[in-house]
C-alpha atoms as a PDB file:
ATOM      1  CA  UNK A   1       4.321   6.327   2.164  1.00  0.00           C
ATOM      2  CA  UNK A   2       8.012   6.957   0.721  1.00  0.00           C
ATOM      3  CA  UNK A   3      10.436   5.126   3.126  1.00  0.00           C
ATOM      4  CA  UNK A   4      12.737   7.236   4.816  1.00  0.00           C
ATOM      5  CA  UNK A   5      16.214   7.322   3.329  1.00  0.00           C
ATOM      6  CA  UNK A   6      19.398   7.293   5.136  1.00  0.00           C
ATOM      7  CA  UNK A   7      20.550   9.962   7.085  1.00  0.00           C
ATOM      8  CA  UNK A   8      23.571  11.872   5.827  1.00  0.00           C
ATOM      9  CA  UNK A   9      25.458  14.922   6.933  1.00  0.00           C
ATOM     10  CA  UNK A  10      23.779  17.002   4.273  1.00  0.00           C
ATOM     11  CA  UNK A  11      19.962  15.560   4.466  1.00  0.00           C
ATOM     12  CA  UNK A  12      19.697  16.215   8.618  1.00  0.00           C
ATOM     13  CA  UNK A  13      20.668  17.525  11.762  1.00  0.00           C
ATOM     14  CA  UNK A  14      20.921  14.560  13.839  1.00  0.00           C
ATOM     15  CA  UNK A  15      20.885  14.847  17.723  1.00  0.00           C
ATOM     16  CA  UNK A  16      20.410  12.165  20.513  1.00  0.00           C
ATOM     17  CA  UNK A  17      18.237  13.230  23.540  1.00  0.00           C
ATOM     18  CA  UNK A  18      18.885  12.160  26.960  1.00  0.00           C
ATOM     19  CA  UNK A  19      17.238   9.488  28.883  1.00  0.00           C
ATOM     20  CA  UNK A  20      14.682  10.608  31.093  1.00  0.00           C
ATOM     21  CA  UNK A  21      15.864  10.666  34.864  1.00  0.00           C
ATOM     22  CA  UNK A  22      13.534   7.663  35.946  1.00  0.00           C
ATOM     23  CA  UNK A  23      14.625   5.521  32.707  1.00  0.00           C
ATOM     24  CA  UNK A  24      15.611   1.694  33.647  1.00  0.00           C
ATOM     25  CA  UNK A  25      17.981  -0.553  31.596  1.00  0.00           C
ATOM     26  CA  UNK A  26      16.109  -3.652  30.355  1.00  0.00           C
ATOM     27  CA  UNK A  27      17.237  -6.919  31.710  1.00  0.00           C
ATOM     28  CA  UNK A  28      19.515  -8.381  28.442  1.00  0.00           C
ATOM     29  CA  UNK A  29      19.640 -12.058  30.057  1.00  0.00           C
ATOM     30  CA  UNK A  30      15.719 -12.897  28.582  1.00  0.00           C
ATOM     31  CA  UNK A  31      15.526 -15.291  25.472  1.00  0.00           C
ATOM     32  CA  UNK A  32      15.671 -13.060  22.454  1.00  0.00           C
ATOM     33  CA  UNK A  33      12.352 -12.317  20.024  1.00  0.00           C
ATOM     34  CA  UNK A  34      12.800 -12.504  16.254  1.00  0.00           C
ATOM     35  CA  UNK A  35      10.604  -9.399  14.528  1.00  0.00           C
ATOM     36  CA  UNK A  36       9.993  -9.227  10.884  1.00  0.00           C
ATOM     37  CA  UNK A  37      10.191  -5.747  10.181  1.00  0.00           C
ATOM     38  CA  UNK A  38       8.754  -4.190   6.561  1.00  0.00           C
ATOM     39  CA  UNK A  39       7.894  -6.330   3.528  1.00  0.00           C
ATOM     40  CA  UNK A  40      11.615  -7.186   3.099  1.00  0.00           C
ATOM     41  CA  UNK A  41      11.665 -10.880   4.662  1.00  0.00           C
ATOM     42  CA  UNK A  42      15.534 -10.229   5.144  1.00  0.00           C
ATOM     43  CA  UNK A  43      14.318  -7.324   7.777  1.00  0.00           C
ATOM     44  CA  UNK A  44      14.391  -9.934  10.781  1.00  0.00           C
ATOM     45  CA  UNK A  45      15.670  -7.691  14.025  1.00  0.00           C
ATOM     46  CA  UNK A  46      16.011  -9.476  17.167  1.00  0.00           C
ATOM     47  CA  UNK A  47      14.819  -8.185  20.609  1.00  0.00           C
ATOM     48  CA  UNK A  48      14.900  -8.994  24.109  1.00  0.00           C
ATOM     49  CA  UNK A  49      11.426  -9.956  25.354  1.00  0.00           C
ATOM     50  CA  UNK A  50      11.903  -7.708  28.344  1.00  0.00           C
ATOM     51  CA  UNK A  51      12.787  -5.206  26.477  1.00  0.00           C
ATOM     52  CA  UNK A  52       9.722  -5.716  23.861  1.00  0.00           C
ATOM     53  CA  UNK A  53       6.892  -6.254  26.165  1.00  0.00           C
ATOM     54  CA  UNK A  54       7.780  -2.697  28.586  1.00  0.00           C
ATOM     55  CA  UNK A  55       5.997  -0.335  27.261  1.00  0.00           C
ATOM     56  CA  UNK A  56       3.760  -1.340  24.287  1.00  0.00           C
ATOM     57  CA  UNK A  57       0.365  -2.750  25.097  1.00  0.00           C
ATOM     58  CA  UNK A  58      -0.259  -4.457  21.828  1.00  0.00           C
ATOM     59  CA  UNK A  59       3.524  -6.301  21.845  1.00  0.00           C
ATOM     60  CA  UNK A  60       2.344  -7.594  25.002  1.00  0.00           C
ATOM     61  CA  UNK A  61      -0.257  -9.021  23.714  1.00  0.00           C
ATOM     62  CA  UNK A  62       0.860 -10.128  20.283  1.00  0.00           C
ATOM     63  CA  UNK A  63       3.597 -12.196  22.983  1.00  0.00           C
ATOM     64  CA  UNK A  64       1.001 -13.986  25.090  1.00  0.00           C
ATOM     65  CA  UNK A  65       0.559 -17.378  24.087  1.00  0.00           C
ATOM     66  CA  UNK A  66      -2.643 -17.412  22.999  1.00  0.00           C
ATOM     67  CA  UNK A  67      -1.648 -15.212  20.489  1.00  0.00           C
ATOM     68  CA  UNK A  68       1.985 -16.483  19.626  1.00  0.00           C
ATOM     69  CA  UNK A  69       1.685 -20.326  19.208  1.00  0.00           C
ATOM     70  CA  UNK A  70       4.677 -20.664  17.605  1.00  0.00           C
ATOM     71  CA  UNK A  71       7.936 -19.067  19.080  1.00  0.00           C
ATOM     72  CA  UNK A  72      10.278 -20.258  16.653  1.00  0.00           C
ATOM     73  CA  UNK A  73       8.307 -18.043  14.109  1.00  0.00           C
ATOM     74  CA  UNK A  74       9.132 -14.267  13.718  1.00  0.00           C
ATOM     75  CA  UNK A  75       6.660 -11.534  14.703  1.00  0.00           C
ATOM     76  CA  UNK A  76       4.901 -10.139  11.488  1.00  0.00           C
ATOM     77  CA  UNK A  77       5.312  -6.475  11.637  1.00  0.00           C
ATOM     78  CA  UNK A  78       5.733  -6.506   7.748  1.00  0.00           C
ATOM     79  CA  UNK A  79       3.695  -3.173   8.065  1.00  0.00           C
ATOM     80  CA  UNK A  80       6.220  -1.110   9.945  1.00  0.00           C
ATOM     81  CA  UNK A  81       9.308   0.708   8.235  1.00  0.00           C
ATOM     82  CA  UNK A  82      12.612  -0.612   9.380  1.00  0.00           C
ATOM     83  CA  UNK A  83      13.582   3.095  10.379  1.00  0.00           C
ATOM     84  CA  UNK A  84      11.225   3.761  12.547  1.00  0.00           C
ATOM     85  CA  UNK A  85      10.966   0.017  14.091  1.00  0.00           C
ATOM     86  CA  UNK A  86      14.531   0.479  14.533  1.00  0.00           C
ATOM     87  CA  UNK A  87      14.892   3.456  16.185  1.00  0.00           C
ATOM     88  CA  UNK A  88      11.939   2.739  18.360  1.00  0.00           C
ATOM     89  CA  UNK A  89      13.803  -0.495  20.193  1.00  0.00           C
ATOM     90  CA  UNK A  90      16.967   1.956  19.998  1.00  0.00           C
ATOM     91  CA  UNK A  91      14.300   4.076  22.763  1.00  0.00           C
ATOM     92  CA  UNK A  92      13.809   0.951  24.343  1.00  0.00           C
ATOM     93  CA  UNK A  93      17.218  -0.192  25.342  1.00  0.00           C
ATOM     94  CA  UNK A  94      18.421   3.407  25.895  1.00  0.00           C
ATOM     95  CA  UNK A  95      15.755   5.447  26.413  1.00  0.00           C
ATOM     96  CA  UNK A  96      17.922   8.443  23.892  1.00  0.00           C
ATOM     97  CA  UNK A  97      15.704   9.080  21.432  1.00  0.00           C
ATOM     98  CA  UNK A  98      17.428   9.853  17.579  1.00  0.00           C
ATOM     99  CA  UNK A  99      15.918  13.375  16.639  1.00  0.00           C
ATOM    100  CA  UNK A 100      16.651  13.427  12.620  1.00  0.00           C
ATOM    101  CA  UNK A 101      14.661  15.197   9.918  1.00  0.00           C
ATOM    102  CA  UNK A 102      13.812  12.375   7.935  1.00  0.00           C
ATOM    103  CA  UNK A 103      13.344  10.173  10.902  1.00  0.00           C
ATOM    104  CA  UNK A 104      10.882  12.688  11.740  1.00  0.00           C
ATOM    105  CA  UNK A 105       8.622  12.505   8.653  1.00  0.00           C
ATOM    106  CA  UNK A 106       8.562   9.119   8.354  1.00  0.00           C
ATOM    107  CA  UNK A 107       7.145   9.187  11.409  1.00  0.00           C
ATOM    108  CA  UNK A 108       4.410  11.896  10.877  1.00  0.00           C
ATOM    109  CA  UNK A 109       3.691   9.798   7.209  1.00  0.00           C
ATOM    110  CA  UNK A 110       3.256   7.195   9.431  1.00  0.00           C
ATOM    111  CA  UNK A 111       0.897   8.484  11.920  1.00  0.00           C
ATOM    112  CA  UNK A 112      -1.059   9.669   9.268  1.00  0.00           C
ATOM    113  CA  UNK A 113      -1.410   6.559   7.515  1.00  0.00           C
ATOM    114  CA  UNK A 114      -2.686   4.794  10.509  1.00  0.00           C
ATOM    115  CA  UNK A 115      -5.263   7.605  10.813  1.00  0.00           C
ATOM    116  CA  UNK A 116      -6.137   6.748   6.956  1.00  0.00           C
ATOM    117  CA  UNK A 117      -5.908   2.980   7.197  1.00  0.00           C
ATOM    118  CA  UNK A 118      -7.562   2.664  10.587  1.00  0.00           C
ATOM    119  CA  UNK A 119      -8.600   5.397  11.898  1.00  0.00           C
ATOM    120  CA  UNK A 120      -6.547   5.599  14.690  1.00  0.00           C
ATOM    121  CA  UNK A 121      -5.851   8.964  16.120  1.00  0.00           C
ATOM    122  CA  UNK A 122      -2.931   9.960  18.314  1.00  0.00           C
ATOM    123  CA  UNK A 123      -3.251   8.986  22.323  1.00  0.00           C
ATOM    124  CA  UNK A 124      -3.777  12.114  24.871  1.00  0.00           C
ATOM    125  CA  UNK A 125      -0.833  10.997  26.116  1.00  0.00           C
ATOM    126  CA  UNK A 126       0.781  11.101  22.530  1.00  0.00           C
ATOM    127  CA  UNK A 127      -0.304  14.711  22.569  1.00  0.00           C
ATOM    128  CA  UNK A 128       1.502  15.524  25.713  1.00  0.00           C
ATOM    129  CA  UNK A 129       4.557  13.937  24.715  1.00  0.00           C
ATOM    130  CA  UNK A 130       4.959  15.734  21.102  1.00  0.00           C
ATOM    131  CA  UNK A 131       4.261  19.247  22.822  1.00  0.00           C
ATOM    132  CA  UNK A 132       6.612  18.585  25.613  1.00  0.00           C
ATOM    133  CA  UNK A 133       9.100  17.423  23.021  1.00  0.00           C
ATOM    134  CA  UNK A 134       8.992  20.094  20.579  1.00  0.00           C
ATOM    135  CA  UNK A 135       9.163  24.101  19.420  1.00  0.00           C
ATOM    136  CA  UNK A 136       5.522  25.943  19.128  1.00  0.00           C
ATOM    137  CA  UNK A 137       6.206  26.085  15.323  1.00  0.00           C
ATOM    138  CA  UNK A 138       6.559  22.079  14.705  1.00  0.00           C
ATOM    139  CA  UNK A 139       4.817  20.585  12.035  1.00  0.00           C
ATOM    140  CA  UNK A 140       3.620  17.844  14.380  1.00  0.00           C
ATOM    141  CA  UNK A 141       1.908  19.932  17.055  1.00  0.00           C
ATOM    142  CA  UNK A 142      -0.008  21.546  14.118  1.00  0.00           C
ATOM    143  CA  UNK A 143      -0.995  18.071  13.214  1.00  0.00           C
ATOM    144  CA  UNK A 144      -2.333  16.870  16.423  1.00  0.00           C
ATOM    145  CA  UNK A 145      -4.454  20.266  16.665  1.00  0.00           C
ATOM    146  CA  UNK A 146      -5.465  19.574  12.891  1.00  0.00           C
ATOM    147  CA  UNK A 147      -7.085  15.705  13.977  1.00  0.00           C
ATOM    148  CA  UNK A 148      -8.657  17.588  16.662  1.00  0.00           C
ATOM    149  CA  UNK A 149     -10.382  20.256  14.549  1.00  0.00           C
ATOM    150  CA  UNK A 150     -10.994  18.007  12.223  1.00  0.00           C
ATOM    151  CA  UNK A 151     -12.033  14.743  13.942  1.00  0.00           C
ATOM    152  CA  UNK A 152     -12.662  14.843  17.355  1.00  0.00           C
ATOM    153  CA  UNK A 153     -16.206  13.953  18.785  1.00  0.00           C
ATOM    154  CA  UNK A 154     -18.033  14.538  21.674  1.00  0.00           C
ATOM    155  CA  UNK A 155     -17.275  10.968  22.705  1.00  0.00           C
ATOM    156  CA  UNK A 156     -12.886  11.337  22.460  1.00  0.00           C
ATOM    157  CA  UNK A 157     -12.298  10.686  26.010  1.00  0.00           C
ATOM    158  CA  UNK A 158     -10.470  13.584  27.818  1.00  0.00           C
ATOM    159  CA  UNK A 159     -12.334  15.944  27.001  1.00  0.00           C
ATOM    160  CA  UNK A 160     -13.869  17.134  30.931  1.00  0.00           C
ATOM    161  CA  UNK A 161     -10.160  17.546  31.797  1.00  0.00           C
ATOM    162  CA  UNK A 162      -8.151  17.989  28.676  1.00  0.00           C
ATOM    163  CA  UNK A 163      -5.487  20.338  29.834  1.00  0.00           C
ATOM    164  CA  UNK A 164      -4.523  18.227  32.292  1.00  0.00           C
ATOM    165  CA  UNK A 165      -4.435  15.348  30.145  1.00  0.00           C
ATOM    166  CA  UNK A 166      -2.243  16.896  27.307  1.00  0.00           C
ATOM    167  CA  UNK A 167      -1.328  20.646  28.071  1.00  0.00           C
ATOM    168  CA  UNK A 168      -2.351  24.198  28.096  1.00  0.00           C
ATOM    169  CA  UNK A 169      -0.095  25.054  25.042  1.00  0.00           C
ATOM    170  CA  UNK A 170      -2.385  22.068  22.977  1.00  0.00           C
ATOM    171  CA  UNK A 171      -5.450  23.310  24.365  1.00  0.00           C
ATOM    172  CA  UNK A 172      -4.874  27.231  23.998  1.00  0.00           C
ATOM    173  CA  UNK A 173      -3.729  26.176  19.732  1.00  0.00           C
ATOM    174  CA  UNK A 174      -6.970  24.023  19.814  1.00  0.00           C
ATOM    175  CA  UNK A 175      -9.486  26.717  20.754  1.00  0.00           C
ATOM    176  CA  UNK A 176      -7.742  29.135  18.100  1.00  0.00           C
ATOM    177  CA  UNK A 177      -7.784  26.843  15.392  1.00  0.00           C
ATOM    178  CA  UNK A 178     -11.667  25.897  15.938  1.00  0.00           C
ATOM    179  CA  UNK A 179     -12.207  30.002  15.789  1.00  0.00           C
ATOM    180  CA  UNK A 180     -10.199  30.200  12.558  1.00  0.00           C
ATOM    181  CA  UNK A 181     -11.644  26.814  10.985  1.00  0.00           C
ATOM    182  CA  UNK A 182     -15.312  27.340  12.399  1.00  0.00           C
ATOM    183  CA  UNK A 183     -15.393  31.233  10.812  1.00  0.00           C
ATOM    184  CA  UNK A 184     -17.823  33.794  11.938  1.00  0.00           C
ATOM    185  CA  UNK A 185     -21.645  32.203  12.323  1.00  0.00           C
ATOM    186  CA  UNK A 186     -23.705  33.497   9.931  1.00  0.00           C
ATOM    187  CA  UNK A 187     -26.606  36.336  11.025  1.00  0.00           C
ATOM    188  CA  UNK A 188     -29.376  33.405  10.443  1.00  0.00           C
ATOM    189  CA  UNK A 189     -27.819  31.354  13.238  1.00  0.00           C
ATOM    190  CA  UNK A 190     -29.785  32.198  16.418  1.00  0.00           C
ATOM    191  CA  UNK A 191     -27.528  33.137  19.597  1.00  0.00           C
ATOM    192  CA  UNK A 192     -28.378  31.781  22.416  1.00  0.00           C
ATOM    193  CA  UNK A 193     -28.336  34.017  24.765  1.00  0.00           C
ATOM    194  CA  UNK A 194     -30.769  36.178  22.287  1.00  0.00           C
ATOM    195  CA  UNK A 195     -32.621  32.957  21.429  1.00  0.00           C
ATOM    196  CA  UNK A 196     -32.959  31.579  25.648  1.00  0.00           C
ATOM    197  CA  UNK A 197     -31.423  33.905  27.827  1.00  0.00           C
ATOM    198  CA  UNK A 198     -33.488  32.531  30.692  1.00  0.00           C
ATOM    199  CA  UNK A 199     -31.457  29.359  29.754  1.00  0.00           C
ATOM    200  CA  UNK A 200     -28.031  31.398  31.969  1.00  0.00           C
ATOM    201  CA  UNK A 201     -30.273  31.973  34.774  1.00  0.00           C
ATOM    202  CA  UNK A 202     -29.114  30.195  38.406  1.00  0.00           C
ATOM    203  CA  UNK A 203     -31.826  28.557  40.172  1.00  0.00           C
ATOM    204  CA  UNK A 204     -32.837  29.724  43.540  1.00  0.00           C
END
């Protein structure tokens, strides 16, 4: 994945969105946490543990002390790019988030990758937040629905009460992309209700 390049005037539109009502300023009195960020060992960014351990599960855990023997040693995120690391604890201490076009594909290379690499596929929650966050024509919605139509098993959790977990818009572009992907059966596929319609019956 290309790195994403600075941001200029003439390369994006850059806006800063609003905290959310119920956001909380991080304590800045903890010890601070040295990160190194990307396969540039200059990359060292240094967070406040508060700050670093609120909302991501696996920074929680890469900070427990069975995990981190050695404080004085820098967190290996050599795998991350510095724009998006960066702009992620920028979220953290402010809770604005940095809307930017090429912000915004390095992070949908990104979530790709990690679909590639590891097979790792966007969170429900994920889901809710990209729909909530953008226009019905964005590129990313389409690629949530796309890992769905593509990907998704019977085992994905969420699926009894999907709507609710992500939202109606996802669902309703999910159920018309299936149609469009799965095509029209063919006339040697059996229909059920022609095949077992006693199958529809209620039981007295």
């Amino acid at each position: 994945m290309s790195t994403a390049t600075a941001t200029t005037c003439s390369t994006a539109a850059i806006v800063l969105v609003a905290p959310p009502e119920d956001f909380e300023m991080p304590s800045l009195r903890d010890d601070v946490v040295p990160i190194q960020v990307g396969c540039n060992k200059t990359s060292l960014l240094r967070v406040h543990t508060t700050v670093l351990i609120k909302s991501s599960e696996l920074l929680k855990n890469v900070m427990k002390p069975e995990w981190r023997t050695d404080a004085t040693k820098p967190i290996d995120m050599s795998d991350m790019e510095l724009t998006i690391f960066e702009a992620y604890c920028g979220w953290l201490y402010t809770g604005k988030i940095l809307m930017d076009t090429a912000f915004k594909n390095a992070i949908i290379a990104a979530i790709i990758r990690s679909t590639i690499d590891h097979k790792m596929y966007p969170s429900l929650k994920a889901v809710q937040i990209i729909y909530a966050g953008t226009p019905s024509s964005s590129p990313a919605r389409r690629l949530m629905v796309d890992f769905w139509v593509f990907s998704a098993k019977p085992t994905w959790t969420g699926l009894s009460d999907l709507i609710e977990k992500t939202c109606s818009d996802f669902v309703n572009d999910l159920v018309r992309e299936l149609i469009v992907k799965r095509g029209k059966p063919s006339g040697v596929l059996q229909r059920p209700w022609v095949e077992d319609p006693d199958s529809y019956r209620v039981d007295s």
